[in-house]
N, C-alpha and C. Protein backbone atom coordinates (compact mmCIF):
# COMPACT_ATOMS: atom_id res chain seq x y z
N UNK A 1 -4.55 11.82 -15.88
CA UNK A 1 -4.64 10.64 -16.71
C UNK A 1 -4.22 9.42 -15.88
N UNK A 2 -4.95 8.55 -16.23
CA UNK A 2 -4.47 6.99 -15.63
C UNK A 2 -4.32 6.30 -16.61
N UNK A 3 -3.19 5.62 -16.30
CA UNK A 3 -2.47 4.39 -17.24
C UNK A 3 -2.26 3.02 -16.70
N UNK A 4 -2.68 2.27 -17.39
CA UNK A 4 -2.88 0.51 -17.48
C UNK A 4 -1.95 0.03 -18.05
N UNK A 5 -1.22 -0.57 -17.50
CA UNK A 5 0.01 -1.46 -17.93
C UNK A 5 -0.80 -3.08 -18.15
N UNK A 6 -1.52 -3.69 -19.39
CA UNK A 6 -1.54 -4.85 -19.50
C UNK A 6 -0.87 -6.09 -19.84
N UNK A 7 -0.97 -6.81 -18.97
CA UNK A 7 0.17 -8.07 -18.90
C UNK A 7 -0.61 -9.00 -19.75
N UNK A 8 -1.70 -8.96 -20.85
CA UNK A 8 -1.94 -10.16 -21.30
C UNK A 8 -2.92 -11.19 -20.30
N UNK A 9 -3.58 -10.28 -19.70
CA UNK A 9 -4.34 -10.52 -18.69
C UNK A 9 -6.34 -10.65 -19.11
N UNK A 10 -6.85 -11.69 -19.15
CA UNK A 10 -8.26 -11.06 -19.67
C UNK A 10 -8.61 -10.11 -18.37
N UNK A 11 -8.65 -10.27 -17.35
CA UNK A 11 -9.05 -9.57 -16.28
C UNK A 11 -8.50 -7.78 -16.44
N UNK A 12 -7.45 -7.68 -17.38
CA UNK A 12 -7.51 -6.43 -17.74
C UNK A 12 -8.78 -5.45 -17.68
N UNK A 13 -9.38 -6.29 -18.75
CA UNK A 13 -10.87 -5.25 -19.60
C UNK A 13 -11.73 -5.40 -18.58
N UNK A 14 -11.86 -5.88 -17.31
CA UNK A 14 -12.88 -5.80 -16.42
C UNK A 14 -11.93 -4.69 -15.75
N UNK A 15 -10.95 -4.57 -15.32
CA UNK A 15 -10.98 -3.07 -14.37
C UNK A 15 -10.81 -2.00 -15.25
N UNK A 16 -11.10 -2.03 -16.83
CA UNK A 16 -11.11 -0.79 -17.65
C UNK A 16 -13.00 -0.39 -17.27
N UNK A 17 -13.11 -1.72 -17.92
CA UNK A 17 -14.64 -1.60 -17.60
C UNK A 17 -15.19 -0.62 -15.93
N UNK A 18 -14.85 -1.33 -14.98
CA UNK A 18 -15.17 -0.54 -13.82
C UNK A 18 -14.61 0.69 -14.05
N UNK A 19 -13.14 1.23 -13.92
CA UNK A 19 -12.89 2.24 -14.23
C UNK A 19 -14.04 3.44 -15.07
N UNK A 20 -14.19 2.97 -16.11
CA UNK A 20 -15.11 3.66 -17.15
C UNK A 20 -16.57 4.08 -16.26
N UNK A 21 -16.88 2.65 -15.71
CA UNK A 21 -18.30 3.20 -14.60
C UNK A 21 -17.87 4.81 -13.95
N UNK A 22 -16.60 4.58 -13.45
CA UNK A 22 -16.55 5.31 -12.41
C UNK A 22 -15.57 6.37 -12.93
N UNK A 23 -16.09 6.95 -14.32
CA UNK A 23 -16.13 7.86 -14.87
C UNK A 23 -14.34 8.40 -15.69
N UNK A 24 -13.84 7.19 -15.35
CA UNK A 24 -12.10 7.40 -16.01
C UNK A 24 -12.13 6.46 -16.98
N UNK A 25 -11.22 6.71 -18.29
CA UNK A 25 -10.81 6.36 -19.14
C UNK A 25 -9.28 6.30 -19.17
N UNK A 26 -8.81 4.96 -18.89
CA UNK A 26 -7.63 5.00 -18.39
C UNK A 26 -7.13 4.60 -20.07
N UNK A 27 -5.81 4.62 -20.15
CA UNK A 27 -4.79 4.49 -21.42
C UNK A 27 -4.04 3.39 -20.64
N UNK A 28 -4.11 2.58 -21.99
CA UNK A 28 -3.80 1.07 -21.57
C UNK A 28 -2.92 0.53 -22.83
N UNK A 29 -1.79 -0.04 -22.16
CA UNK A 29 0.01 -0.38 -22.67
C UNK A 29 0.01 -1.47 -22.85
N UNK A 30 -0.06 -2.23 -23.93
CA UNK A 30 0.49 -3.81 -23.39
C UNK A 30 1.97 -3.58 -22.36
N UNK A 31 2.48 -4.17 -22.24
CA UNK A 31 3.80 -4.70 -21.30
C UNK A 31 5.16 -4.29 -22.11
N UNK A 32 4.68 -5.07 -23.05
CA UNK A 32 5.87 -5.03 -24.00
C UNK A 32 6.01 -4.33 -25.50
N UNK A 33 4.94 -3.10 -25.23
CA UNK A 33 4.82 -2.05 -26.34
C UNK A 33 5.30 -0.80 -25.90
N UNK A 34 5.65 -0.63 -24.51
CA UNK A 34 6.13 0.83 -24.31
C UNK A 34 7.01 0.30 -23.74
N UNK A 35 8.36 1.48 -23.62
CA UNK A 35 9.15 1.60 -22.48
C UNK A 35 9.26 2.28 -21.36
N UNK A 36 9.74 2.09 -20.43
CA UNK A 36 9.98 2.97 -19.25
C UNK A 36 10.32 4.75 -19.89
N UNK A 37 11.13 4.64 -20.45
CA UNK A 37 11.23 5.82 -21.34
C UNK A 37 9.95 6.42 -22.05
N UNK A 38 9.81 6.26 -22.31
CA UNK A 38 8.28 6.52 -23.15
C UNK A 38 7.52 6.74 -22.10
N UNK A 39 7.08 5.91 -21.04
CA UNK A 39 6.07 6.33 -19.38
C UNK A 39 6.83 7.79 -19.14
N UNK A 40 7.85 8.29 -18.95
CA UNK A 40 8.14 9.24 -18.56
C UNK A 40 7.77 10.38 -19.16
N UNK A 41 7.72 10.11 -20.08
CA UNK A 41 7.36 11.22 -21.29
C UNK A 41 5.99 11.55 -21.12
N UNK A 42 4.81 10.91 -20.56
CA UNK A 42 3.35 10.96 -20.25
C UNK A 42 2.99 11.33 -18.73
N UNK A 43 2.41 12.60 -18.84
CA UNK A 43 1.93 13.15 -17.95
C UNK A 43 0.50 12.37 -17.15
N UNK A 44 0.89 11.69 -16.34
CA UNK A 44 -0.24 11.10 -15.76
C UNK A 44 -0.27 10.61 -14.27
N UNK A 45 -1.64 10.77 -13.80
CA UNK A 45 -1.08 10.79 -12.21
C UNK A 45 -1.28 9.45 -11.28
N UNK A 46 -1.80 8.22 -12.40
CA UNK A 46 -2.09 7.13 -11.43
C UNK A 46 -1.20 6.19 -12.40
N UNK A 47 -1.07 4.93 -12.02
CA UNK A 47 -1.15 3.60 -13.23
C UNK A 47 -1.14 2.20 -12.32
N UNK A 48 -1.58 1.81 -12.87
CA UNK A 48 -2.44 0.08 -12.60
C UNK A 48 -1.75 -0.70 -13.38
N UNK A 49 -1.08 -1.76 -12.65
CA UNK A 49 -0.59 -3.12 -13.13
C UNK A 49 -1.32 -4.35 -12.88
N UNK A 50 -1.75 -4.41 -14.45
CA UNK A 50 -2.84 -5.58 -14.09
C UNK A 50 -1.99 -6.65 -13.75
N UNK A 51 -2.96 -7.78 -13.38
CA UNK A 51 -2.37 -9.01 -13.21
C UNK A 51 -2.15 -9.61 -14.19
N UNK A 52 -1.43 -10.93 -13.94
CA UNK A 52 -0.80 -11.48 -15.34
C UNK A 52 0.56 -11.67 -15.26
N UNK A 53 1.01 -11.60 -16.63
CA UNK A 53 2.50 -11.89 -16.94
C UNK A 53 3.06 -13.49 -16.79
N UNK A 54 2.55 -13.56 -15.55
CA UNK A 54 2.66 -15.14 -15.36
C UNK A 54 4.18 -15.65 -14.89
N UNK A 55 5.21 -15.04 -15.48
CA UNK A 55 6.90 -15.30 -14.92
C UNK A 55 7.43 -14.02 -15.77
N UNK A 56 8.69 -13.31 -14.90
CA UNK A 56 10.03 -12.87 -15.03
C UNK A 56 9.97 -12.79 -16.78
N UNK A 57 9.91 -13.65 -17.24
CA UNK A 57 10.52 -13.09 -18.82
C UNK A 57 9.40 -12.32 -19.73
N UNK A 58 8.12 -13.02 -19.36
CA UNK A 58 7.09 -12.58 -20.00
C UNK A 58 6.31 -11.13 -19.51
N UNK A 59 7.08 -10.18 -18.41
CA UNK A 59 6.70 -9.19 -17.36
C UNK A 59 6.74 -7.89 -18.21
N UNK A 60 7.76 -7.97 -19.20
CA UNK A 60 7.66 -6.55 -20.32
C UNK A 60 8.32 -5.23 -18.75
N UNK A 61 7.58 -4.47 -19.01
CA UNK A 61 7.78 -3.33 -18.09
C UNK A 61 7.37 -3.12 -16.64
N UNK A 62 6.29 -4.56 -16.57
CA UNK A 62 6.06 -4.34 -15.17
C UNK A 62 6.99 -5.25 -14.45
């Protein structure tokens, strides 16, 4: 499994999009809906931090 950490990024849904071409369906987090705790708990072997966030307070988990 691959997981997407989105920062509130539109450029998110374009590397889901490619992804999907290229045959993965990644599971995708806003920032500030999961915790580090919770990532641990999910068996998965990649994850992608989109761009975004923009500053330090608004970064959630990434």
């Amino acid at each position: 499994m691959m997981i997407l950490i989105d920062n509130y990024d539109s450029f998110t849904y374009n590397i889901v999009q490619y992804l999907k071409e290229l045959g993965v369906e990644p599971k995708v987090f806003e920032n500030d809906k999961i915790t580090i705790n919770e990532l641990k708990n999910i068996d998965f072997q990649r994850i992608i931090i989109s761009p975004g966030a923009g500053n330090p307070d608004t970064a959630g988990i990434s």
